[in-house]
C-alpha atoms as a PDB file:
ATOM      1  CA  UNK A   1     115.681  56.040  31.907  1.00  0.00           C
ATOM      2  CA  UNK A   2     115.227  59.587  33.421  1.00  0.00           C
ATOM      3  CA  UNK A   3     114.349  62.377  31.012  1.00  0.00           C
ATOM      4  CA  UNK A   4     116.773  64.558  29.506  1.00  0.00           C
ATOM      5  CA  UNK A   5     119.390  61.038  29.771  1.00  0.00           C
ATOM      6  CA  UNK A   6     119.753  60.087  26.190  1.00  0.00           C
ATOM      7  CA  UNK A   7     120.250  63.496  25.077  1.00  0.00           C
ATOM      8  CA  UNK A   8     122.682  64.601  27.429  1.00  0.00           C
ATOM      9  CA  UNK A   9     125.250  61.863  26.621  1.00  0.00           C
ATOM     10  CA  UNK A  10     123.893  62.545  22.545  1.00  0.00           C
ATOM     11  CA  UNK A  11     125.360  65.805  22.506  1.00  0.00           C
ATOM     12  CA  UNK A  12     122.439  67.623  22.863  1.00  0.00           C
ATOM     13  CA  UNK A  13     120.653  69.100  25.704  1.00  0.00           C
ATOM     14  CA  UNK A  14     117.555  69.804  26.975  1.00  0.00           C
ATOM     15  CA  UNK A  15     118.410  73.182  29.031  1.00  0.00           C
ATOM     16  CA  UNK A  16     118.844  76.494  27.359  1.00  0.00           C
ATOM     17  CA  UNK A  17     122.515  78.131  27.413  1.00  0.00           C
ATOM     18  CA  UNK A  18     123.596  79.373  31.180  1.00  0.00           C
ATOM     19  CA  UNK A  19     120.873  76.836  32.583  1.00  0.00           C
ATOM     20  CA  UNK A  20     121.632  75.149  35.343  1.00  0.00           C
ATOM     21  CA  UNK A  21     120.640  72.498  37.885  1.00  0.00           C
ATOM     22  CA  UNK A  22     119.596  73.907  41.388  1.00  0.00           C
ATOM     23  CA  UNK A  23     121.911  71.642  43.891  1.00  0.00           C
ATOM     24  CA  UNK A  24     120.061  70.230  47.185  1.00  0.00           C
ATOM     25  CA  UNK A  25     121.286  68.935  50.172  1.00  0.00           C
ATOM     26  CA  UNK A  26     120.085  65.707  52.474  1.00  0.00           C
ATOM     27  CA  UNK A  27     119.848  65.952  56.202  1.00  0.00           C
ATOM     28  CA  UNK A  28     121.884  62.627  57.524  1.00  0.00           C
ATOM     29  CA  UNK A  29     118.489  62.142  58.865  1.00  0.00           C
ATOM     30  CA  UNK A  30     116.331  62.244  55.442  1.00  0.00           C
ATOM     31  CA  UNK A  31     118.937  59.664  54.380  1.00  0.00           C
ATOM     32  CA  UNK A  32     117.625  56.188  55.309  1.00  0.00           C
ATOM     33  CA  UNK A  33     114.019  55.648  56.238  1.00  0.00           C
ATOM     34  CA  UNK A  34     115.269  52.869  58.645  1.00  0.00           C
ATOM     35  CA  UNK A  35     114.401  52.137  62.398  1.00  0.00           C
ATOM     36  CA  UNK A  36     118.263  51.118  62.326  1.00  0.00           C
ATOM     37  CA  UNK A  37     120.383  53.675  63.833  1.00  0.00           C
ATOM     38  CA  UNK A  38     123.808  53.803  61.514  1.00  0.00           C
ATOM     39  CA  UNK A  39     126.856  55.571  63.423  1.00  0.00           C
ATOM     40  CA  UNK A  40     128.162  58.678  60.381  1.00  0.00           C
ATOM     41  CA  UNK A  41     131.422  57.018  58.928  1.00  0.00           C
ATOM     42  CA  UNK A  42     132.922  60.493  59.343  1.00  0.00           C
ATOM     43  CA  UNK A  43     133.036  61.010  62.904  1.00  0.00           C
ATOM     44  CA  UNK A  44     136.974  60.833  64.336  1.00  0.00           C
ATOM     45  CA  UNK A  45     137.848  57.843  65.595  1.00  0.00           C
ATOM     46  CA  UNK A  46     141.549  56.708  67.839  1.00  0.00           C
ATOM     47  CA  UNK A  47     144.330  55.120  65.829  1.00  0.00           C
ATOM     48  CA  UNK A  48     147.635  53.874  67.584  1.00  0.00           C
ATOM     49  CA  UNK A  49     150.485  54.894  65.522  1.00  0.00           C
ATOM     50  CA  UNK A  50     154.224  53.420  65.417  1.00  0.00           C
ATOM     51  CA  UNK A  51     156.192  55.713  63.766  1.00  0.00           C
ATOM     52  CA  UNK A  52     160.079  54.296  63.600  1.00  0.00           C
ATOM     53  CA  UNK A  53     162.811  56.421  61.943  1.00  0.00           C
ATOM     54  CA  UNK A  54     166.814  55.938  61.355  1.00  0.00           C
ATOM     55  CA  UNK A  55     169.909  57.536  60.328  1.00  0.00           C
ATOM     56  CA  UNK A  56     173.268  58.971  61.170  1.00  0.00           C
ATOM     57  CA  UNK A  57     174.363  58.147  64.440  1.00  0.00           C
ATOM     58  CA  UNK A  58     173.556  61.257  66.827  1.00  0.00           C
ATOM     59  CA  UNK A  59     174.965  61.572  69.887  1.00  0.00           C
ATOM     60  CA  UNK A  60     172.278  59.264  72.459  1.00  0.00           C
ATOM     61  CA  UNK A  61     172.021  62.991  75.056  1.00  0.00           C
ATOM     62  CA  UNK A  62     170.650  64.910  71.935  1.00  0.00           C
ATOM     63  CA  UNK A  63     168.154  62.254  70.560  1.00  0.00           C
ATOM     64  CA  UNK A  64     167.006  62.231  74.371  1.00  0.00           C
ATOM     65  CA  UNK A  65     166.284  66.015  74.550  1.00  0.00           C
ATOM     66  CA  UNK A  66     164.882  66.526  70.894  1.00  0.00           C
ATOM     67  CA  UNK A  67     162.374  63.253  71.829  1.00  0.00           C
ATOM     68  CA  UNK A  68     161.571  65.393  75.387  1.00  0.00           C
ATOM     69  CA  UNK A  69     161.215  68.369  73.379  1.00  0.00           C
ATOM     70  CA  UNK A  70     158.928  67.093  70.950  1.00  0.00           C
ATOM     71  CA  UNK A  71     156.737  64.754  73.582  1.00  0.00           C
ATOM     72  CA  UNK A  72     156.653  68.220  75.548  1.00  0.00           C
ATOM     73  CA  UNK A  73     155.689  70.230  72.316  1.00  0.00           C
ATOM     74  CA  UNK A  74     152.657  67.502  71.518  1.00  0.00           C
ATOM     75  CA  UNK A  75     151.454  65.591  74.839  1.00  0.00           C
ATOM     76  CA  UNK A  76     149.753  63.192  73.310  1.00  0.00           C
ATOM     77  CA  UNK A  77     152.682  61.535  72.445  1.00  0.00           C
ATOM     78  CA  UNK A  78     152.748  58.025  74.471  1.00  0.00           C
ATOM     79  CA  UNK A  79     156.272  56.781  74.447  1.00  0.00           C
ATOM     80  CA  UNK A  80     159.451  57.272  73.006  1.00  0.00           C
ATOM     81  CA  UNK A  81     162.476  54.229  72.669  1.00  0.00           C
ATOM     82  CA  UNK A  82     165.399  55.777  71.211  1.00  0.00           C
ATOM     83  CA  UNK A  83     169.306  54.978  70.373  1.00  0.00           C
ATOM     84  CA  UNK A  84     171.907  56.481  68.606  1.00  0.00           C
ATOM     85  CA  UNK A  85     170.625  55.459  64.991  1.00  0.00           C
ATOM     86  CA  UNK A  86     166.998  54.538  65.481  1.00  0.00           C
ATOM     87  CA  UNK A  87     164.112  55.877  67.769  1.00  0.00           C
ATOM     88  CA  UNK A  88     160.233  54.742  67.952  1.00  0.00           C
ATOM     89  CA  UNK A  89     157.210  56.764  68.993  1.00  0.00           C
ATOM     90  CA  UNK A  90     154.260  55.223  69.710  1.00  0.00           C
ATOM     91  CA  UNK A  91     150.881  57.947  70.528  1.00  0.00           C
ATOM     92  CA  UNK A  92     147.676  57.842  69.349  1.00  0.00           C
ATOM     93  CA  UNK A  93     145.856  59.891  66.781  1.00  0.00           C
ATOM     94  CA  UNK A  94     142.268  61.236  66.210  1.00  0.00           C
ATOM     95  CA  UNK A  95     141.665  60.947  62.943  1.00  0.00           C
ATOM     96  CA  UNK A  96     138.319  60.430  60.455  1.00  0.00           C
ATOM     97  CA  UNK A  97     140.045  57.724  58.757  1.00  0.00           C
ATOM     98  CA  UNK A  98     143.718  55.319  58.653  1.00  0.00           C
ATOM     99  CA  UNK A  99     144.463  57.796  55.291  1.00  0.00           C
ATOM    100  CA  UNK A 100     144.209  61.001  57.785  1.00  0.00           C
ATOM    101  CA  UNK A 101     146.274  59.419  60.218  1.00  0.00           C
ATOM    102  CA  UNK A 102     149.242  58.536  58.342  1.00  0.00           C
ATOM    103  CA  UNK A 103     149.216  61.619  56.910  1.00  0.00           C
ATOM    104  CA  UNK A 104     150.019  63.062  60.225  1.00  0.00           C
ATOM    105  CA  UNK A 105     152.055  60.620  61.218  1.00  0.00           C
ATOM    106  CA  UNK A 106     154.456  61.158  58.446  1.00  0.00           C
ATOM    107  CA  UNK A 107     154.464  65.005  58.457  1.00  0.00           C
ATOM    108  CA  UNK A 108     155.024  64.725  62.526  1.00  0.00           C
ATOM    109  CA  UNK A 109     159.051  64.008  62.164  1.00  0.00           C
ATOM    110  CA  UNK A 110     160.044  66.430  59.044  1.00  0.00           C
ATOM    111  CA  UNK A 111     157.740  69.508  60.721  1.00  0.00           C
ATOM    112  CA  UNK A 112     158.994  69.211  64.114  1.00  0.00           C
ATOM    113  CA  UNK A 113     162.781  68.433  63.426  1.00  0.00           C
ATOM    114  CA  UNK A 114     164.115  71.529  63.830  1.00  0.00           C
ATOM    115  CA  UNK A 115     161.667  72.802  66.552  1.00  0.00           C
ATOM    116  CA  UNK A 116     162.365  70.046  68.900  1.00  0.00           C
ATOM    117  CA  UNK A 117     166.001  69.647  67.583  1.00  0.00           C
ATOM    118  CA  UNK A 118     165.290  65.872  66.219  1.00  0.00           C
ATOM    119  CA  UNK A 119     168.338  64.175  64.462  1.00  0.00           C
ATOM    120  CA  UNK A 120     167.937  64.948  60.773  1.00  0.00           C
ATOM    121  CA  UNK A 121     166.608  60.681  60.496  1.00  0.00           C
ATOM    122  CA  UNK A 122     164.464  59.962  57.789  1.00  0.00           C
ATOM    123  CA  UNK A 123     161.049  57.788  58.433  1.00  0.00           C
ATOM    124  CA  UNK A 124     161.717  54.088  58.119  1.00  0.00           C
ATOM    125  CA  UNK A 125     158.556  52.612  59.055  1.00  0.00           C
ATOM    126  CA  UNK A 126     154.899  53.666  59.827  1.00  0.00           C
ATOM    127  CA  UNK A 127     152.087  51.448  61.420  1.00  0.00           C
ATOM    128  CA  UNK A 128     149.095  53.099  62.234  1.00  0.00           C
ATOM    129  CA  UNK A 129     145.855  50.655  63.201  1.00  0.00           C
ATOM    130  CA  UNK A 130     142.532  51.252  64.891  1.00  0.00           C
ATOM    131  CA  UNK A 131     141.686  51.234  68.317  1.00  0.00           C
ATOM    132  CA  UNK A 132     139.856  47.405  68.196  1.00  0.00           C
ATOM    133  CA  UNK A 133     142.828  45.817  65.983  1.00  0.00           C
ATOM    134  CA  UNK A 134     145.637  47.110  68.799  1.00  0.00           C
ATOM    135  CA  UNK A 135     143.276  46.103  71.797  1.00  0.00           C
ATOM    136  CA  UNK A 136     142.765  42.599  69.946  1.00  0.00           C
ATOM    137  CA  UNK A 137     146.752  42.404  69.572  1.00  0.00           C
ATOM    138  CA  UNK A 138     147.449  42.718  73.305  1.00  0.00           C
ATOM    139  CA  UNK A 139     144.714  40.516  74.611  1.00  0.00           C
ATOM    140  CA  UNK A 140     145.857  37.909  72.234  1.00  0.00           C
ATOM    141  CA  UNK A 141     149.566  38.702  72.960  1.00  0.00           C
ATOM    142  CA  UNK A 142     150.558  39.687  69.973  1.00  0.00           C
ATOM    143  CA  UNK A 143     152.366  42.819  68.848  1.00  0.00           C
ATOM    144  CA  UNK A 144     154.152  45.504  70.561  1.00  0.00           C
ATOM    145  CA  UNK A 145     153.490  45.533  74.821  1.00  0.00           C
ATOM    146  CA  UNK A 146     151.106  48.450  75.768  1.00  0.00           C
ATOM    147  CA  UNK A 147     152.992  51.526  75.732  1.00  0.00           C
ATOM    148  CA  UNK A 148     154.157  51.688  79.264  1.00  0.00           C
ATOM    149  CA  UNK A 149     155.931  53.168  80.483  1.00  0.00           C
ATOM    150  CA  UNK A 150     154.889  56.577  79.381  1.00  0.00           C
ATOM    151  CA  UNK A 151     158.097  58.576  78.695  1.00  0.00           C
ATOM    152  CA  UNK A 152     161.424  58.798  76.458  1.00  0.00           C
ATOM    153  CA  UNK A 153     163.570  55.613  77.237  1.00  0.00           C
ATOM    154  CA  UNK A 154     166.770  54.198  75.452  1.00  0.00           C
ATOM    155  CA  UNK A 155     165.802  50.665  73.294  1.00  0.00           C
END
């Protein structure tokens, strides 16, 4: 047990009033004494995001230009399938982690509705998976194609 333990979860303490303990940082380096090199979990890494919405049917001209708009607001936005009740958009994210993606992804619609004049669709479905999984899918022929053509296209 390390001094000052018991006490501490006792009730009593072994610091005077208005003492504190002095925080410290660790250099990522000081952290393992390893000849491994570990990659930092916290660096960004790609995530392919499918973000499907639905709604009122719009007229098929506007859902066109508000998907333009948008894709020309935020480029990285790989492809768009669209009809009058349901659209798709498929781009991928840099994110530290899947949590940090979605969070985009499902912020991306409601904050860019009336900006890109987007039909007022709520989001029906959100996939968002790392760069190896979606790679794995399409060499094994499973999933969604690769997300050519690049562009805004009707379903």
């Amino acid at each position: 047990m390390r001094p000052g333990a018991a006490t501490s979860r006792g009730g009593g303490t072994s610091r005077a009033a208005g003492e504190g303990r002095a925080l410290t940082s660790v250099a990522a380096s000081d952290t393992y004494e390893s000849d491994s090199v570990e990659e930092p979990q916290d660096l960004p890494r790609l995530w392919h995001v499918t973000l499907s919405v639905s709604g009122p049917e719009a007229p098929l001209k506007e859902v066109r230009r508000g998907l333009e708009q948008l894709a020309h607001d935020h480029p990285f936005l790989l492809t768009s399938r669209y009809a009058n009740d349901h659209a798709e958009i498929r781009y991928w994210e840099e994110a530290r982690d899947l949590h940090d993606a979605a969070a985009v992804a499902l912020r991306l619609w409601g904050e860019h509705r009336r900006t890109a004049g987007l039909p007022p669709w709520e989001i029906v479905g959100l996939e968002v998976i790392d760069r190896q999984t979606y790679h794995h899918r399409i060499a094994e022929g499973y999933g969604p194609a690769p997300a050519t053509p690049v562009g805004v296209h009707p379903f």
